[in-house]
N, C-alpha and C. Protein backbone atom coordinates (compact mmCIF):
# COMPACT_ATOMS: atom_id res chain seq x y z
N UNK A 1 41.48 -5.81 -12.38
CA UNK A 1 40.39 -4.88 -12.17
C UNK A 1 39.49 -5.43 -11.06
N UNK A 2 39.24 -4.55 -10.11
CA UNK A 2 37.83 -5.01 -9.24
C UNK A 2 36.94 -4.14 -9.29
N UNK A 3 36.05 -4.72 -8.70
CA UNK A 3 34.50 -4.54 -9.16
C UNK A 3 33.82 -4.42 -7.42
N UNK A 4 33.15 -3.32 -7.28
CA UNK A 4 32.56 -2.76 -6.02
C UNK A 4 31.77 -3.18 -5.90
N UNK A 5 31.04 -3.60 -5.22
CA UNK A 5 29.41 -4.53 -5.05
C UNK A 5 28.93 -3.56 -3.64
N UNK A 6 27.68 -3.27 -4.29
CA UNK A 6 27.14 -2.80 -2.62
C UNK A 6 27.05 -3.53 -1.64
N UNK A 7 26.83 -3.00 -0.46
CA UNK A 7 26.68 -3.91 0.58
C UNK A 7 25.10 -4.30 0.81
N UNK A 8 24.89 -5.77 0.74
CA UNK A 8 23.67 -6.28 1.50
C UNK A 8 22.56 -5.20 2.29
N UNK A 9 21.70 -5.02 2.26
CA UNK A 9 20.84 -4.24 2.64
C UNK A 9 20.17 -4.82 3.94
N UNK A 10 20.29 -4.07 5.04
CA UNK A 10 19.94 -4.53 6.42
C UNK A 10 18.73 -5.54 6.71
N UNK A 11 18.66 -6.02 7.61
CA UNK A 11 17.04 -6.49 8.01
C UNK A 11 16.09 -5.81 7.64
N UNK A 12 16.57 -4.75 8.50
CA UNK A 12 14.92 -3.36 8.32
C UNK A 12 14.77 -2.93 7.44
N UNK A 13 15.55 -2.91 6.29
CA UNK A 13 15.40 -2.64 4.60
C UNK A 13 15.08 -3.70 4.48
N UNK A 14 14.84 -5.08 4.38
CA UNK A 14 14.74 -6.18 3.41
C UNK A 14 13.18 -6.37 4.29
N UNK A 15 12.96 -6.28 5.27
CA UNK A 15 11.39 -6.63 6.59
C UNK A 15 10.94 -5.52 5.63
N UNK A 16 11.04 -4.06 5.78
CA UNK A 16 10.42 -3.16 5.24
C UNK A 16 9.73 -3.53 3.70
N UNK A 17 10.78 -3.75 2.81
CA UNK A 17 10.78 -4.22 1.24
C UNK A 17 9.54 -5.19 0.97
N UNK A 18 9.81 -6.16 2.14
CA UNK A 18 8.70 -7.30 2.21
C UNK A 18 7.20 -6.87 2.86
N UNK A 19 7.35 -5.95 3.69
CA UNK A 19 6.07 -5.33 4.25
C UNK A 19 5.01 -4.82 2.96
N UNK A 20 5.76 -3.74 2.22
CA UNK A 20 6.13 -3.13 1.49
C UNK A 20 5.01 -3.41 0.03
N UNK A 21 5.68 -5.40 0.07
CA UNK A 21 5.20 -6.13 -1.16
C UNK A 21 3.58 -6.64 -0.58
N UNK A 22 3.64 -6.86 0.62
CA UNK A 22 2.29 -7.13 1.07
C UNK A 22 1.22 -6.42 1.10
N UNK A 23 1.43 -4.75 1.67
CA UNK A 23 1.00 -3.95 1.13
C UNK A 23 0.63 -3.92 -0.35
N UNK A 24 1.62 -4.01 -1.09
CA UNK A 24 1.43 -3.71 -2.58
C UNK A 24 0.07 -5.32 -3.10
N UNK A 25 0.41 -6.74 -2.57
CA UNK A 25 -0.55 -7.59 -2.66
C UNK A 25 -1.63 -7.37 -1.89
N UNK A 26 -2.20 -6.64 -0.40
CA UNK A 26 -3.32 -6.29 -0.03
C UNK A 26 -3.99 -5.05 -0.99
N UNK A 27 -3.35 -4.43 -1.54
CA UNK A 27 -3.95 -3.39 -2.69
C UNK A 27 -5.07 -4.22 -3.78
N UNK A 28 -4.02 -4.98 -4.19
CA UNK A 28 -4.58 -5.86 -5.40
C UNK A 28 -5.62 -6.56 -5.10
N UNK A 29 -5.72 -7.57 -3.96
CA UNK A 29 -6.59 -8.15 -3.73
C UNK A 29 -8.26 -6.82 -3.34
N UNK A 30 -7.77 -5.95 -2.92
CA UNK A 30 -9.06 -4.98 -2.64
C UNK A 30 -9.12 -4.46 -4.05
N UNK A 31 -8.65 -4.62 -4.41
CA UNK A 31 -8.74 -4.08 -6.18
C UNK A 31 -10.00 -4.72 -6.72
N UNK A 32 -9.52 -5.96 -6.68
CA UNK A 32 -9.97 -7.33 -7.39
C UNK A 32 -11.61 -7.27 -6.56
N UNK A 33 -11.63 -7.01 -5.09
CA UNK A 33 -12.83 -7.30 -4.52
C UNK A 33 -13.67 -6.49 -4.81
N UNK A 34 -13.30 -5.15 -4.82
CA UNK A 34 -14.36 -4.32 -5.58
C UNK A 34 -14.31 -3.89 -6.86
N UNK A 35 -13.96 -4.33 -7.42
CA UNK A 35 -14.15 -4.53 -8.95
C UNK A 35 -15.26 -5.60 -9.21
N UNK A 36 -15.25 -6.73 -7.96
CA UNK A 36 -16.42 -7.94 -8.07
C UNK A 36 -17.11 -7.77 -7.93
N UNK A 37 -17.33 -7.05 -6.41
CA UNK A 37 -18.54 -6.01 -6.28
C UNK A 37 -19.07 -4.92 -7.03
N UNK A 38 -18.30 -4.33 -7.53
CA UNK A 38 -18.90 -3.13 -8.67
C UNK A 38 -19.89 -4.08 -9.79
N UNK A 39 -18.92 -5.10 -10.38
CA UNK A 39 -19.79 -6.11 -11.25
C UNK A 39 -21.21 -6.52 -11.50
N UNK A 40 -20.98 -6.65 -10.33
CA UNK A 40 -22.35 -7.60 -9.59
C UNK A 40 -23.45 -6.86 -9.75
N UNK A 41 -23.76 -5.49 -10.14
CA UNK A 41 -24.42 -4.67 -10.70
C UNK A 41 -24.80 -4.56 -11.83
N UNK A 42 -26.14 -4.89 -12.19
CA UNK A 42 -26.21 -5.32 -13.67
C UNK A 42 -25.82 -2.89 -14.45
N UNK A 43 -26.07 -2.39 -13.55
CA UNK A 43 -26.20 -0.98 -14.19
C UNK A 43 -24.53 -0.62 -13.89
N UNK A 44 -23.30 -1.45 -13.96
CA UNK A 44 -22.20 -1.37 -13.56
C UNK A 44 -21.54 -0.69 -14.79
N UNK A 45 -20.60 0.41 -14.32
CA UNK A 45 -19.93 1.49 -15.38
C UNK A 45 -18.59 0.66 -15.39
N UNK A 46 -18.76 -0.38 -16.63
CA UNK A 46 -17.54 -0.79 -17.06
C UNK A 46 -16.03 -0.21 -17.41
N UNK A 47 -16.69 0.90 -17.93
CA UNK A 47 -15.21 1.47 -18.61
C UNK A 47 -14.74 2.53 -17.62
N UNK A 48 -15.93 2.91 -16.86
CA UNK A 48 -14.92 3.86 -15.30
C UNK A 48 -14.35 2.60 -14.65
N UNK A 49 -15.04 1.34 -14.41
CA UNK A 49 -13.99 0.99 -13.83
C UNK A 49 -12.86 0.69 -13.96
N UNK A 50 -12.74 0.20 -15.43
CA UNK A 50 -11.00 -0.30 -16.04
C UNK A 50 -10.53 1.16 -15.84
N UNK A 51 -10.89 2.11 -16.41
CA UNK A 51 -10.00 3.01 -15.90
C UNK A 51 -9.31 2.81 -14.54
N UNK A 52 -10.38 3.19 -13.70
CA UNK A 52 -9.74 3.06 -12.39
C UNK A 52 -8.89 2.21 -11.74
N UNK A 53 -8.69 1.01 -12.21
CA UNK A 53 -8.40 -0.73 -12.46
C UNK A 53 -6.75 -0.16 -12.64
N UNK A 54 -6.82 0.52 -14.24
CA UNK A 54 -5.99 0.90 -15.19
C UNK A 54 -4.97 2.08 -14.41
N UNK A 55 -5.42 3.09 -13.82
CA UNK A 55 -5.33 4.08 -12.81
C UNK A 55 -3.93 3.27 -11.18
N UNK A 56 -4.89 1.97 -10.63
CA UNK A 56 -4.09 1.22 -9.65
C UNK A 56 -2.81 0.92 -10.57
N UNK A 57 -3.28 -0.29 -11.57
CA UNK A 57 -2.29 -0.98 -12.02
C UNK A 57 -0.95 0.05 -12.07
N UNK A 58 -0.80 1.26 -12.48
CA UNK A 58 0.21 2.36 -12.99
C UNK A 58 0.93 2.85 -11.17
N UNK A 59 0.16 3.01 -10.56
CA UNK A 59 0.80 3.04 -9.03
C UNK A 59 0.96 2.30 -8.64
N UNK A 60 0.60 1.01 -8.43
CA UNK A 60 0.81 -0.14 -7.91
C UNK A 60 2.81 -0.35 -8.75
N UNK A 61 2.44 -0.11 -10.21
CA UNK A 61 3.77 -0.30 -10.80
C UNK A 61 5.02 0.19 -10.28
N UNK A 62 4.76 1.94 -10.54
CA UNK A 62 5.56 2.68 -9.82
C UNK A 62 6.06 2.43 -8.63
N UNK A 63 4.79 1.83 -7.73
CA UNK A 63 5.58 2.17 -6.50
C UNK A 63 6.54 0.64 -6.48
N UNK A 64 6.47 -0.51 -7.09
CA UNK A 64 6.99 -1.71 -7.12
C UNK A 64 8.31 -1.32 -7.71
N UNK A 65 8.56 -0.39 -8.51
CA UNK A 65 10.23 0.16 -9.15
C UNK A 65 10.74 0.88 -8.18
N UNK A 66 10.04 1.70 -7.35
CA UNK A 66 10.73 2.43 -6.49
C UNK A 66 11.00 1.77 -5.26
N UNK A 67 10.10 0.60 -4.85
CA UNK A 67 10.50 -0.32 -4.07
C UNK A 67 11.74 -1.13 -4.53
N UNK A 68 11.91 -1.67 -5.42
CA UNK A 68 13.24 -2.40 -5.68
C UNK A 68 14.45 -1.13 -5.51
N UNK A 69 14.57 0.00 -6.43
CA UNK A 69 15.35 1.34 -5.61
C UNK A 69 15.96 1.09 -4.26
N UNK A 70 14.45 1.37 -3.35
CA UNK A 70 14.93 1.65 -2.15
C UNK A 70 15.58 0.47 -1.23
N UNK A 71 15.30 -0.94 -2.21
CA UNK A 71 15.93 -2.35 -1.20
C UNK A 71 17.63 -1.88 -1.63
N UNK A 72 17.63 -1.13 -2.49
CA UNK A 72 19.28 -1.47 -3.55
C UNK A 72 20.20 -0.11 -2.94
N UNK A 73 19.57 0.69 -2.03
CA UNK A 73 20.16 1.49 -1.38
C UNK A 73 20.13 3.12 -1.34
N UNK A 74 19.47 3.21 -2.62
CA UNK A 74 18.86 4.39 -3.27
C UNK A 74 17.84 5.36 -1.60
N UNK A 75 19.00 6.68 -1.74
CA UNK A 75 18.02 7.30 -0.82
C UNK A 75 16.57 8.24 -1.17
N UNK A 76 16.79 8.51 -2.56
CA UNK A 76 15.57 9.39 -3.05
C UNK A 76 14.26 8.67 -3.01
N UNK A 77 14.67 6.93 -3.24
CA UNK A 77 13.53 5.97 -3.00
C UNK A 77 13.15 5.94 -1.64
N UNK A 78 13.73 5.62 -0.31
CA UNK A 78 12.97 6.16 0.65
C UNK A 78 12.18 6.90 0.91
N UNK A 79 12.74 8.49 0.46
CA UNK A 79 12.22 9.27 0.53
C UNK A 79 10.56 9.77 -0.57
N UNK A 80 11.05 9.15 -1.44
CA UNK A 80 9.71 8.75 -2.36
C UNK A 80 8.77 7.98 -1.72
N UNK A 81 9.11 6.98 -1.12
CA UNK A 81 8.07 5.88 -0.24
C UNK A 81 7.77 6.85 0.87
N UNK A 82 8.30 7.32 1.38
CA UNK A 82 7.82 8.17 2.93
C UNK A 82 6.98 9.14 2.40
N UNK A 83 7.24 9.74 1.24
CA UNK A 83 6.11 10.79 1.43
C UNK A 83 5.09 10.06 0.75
N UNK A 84 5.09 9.37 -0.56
CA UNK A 84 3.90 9.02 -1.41
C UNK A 84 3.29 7.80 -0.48
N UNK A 85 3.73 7.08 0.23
CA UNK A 85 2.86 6.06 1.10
C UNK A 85 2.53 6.81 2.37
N UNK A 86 3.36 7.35 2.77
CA UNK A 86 3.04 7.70 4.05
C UNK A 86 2.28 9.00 4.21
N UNK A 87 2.28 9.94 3.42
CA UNK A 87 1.19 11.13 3.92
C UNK A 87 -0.31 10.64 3.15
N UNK A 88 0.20 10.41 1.29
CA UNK A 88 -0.63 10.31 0.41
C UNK A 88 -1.95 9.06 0.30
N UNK A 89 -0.79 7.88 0.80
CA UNK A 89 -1.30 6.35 0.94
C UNK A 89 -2.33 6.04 2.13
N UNK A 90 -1.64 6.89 3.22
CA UNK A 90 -2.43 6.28 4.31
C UNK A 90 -3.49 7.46 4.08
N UNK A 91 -3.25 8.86 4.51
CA UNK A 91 -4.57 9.30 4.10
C UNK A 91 -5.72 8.77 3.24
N UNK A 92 -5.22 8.04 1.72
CA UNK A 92 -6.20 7.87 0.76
C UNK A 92 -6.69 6.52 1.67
N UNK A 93 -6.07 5.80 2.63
CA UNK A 93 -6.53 4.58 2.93
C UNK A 93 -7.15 4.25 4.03
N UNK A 94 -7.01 5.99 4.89
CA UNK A 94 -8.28 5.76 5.94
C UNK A 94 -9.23 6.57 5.57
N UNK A 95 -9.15 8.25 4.96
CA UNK A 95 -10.50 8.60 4.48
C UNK A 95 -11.84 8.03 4.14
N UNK A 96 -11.86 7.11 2.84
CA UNK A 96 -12.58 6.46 2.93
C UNK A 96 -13.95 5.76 3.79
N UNK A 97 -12.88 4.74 4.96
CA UNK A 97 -13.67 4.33 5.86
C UNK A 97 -14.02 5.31 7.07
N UNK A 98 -13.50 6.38 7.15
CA UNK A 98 -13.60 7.40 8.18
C UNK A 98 -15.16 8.22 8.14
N UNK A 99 -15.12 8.32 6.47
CA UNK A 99 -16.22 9.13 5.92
C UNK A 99 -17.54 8.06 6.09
N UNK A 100 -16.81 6.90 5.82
CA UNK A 100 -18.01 5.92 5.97
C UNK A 100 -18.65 5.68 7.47
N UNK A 101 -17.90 6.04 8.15
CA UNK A 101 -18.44 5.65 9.60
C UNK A 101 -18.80 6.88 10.42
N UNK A 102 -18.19 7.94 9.73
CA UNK A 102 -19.37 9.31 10.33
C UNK A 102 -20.36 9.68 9.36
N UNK A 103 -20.70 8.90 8.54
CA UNK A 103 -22.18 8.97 7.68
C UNK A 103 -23.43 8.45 8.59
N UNK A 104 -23.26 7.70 9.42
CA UNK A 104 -24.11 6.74 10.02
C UNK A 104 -24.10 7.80 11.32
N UNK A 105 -25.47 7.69 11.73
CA UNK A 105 -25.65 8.29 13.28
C UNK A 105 -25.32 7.33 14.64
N UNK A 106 -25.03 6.04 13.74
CA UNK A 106 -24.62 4.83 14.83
C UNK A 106 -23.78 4.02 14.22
N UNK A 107 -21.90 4.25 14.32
CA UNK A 107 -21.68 3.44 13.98
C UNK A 107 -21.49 2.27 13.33
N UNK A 108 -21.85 1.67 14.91
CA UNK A 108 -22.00 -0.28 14.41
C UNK A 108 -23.03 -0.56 13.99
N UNK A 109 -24.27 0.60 13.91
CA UNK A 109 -25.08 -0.29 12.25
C UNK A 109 -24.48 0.12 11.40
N UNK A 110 -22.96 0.31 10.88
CA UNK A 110 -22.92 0.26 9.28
C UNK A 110 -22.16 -1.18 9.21
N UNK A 111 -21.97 -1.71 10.18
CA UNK A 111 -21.10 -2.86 10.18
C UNK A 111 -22.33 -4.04 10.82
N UNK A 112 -23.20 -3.58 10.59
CA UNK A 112 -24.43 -5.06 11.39
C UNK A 112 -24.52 -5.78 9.98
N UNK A 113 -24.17 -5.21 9.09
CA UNK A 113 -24.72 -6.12 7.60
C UNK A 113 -23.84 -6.01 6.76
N UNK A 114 -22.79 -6.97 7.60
CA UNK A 114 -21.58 -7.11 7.11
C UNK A 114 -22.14 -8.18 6.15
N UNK A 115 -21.55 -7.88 4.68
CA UNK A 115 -21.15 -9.15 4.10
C UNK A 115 -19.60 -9.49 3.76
N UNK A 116 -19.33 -10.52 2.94
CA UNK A 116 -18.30 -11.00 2.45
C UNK A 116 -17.32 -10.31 2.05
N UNK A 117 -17.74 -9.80 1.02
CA UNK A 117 -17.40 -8.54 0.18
C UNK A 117 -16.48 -7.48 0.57
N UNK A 118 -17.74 -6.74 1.79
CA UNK A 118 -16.60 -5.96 2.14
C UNK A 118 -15.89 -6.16 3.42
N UNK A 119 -15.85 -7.35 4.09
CA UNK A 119 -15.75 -8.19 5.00
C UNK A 119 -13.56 -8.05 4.52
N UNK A 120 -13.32 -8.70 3.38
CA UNK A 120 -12.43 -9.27 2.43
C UNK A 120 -12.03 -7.44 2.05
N UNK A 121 -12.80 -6.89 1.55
CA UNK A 121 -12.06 -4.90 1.09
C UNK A 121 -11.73 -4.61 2.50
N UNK A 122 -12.49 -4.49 3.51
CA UNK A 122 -11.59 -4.06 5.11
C UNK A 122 -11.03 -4.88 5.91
N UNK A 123 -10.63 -6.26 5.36
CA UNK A 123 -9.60 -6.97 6.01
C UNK A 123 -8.38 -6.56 5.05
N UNK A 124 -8.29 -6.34 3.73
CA UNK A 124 -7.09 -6.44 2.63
C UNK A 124 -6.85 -4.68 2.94
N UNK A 125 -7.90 -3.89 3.25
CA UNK A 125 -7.41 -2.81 3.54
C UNK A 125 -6.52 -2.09 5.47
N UNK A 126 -6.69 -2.96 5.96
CA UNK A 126 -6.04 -3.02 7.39
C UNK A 126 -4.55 -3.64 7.28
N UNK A 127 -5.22 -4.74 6.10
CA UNK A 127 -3.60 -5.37 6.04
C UNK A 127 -2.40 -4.37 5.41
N UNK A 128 -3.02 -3.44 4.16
CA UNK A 128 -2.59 -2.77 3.82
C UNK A 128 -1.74 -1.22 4.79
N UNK A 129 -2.88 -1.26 5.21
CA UNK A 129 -2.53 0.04 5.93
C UNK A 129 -0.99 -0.32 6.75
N UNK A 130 -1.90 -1.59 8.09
CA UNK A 130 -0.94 -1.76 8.58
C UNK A 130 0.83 -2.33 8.18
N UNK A 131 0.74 -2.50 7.00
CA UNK A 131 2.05 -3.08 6.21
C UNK A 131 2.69 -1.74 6.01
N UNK A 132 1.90 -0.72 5.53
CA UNK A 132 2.90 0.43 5.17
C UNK A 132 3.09 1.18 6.40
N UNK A 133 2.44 1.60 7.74
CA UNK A 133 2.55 1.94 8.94
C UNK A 133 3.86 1.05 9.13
N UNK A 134 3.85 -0.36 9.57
CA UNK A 134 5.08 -0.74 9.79
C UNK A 134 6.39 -1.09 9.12
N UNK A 135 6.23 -0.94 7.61
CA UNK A 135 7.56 -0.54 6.99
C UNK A 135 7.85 1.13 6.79
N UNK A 136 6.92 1.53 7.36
CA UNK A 136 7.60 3.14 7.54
C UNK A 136 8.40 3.17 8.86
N UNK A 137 8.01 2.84 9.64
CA UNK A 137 8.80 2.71 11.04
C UNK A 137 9.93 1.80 10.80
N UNK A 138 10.40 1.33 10.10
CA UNK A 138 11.21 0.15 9.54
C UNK A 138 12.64 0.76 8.89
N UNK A 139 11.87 1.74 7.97
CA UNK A 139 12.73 2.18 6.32
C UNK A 139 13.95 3.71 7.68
N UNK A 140 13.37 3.95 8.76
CA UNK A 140 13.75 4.99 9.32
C UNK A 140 14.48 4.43 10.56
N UNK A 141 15.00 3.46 10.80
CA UNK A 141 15.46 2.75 11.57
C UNK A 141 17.42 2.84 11.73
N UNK A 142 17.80 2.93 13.11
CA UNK A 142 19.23 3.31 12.62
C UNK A 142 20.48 2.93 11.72
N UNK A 143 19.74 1.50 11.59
CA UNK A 143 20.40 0.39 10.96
C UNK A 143 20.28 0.70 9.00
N UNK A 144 19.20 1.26 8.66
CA UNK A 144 18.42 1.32 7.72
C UNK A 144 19.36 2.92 7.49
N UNK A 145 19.09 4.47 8.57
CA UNK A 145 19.13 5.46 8.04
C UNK A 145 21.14 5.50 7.78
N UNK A 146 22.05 4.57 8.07
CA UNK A 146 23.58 4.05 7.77
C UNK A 146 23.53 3.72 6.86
N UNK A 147 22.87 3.15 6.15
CA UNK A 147 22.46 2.19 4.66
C UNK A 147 22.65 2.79 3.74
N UNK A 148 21.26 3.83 3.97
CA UNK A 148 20.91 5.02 2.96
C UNK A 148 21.95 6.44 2.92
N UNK A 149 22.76 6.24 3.97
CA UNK A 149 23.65 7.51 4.13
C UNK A 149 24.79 7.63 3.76
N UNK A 150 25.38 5.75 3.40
CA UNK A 150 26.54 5.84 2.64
C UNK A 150 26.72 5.97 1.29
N UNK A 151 28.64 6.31 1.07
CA UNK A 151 28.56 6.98 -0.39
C UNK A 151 28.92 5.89 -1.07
């Protein structure tokens, strides 16, 4: 009897996968930072935040199963990552600061009083962004769309 083994999964699937996980660790760490910051508030809404905490942890999960999927050759997992990171993710991950910087009639005073804090949330969130920007360009690669296309 033999036994079929898939084939090894390209560079640009395994670079992507790893982008992918960095992304998924720049999440966490902005998780963690404003959750510190929310804290730090003695009038701080504990139980919205575990929710919300509670809320990441469940996507963060998901998308870590559908990431192993899409390293193993699975094409619906690509296609799960392309749309839920790529329309859903990055939107939710520049809105944010977009809204924040046309609130201000100037810019670079919302960034003159920078602290730590969120110094550490928009460095873990750039890292983020840019991790899933470049494992999307990655996961669609010719080497990558042969991968996903065989039977």
């Amino acid at each position: 009897m033999t036994t079929r083994t898939a084939p090894p999964a390209p560079q640009t699937v395994e670079h992507a996968f790893r982008l992918l996980g960095l992304a998924l660790f720049a999440g966490v760490v902005e998780a963690i930072a404003h959750a510190s910051t929310a804290l730090e508030n003695p009038d701080a809404d504990v139980a919205g935040l575990a929710g919300q905490l509670a809320v990441r942890v469940l996507v963060y999960a998901a998308v870590l199963f559908v990431m192993t999927r899409f390293r193993s050759g699975r094409a619906w997992a690509r296609g799960v990552l392309a749309i839920s990171l790529g329309i859903f993710g990055v939107t939710s991950l520049v809105a944010e600061p977009i809204a924040w910087m046309t609130a201000c009639d100037d810019p670079m005073s919302a960034v003159s009083g920078l602290t730590l804090d969120v110094a550490v949330i928009a460095l873990a969130r750039l890292t983020h962004l840019a991790a899933v920007i470049a494992a999307l360009a990655l996961m669609f690669r010719a080497d990558a769309n042969r991968y996903f296309a065989r039977c």
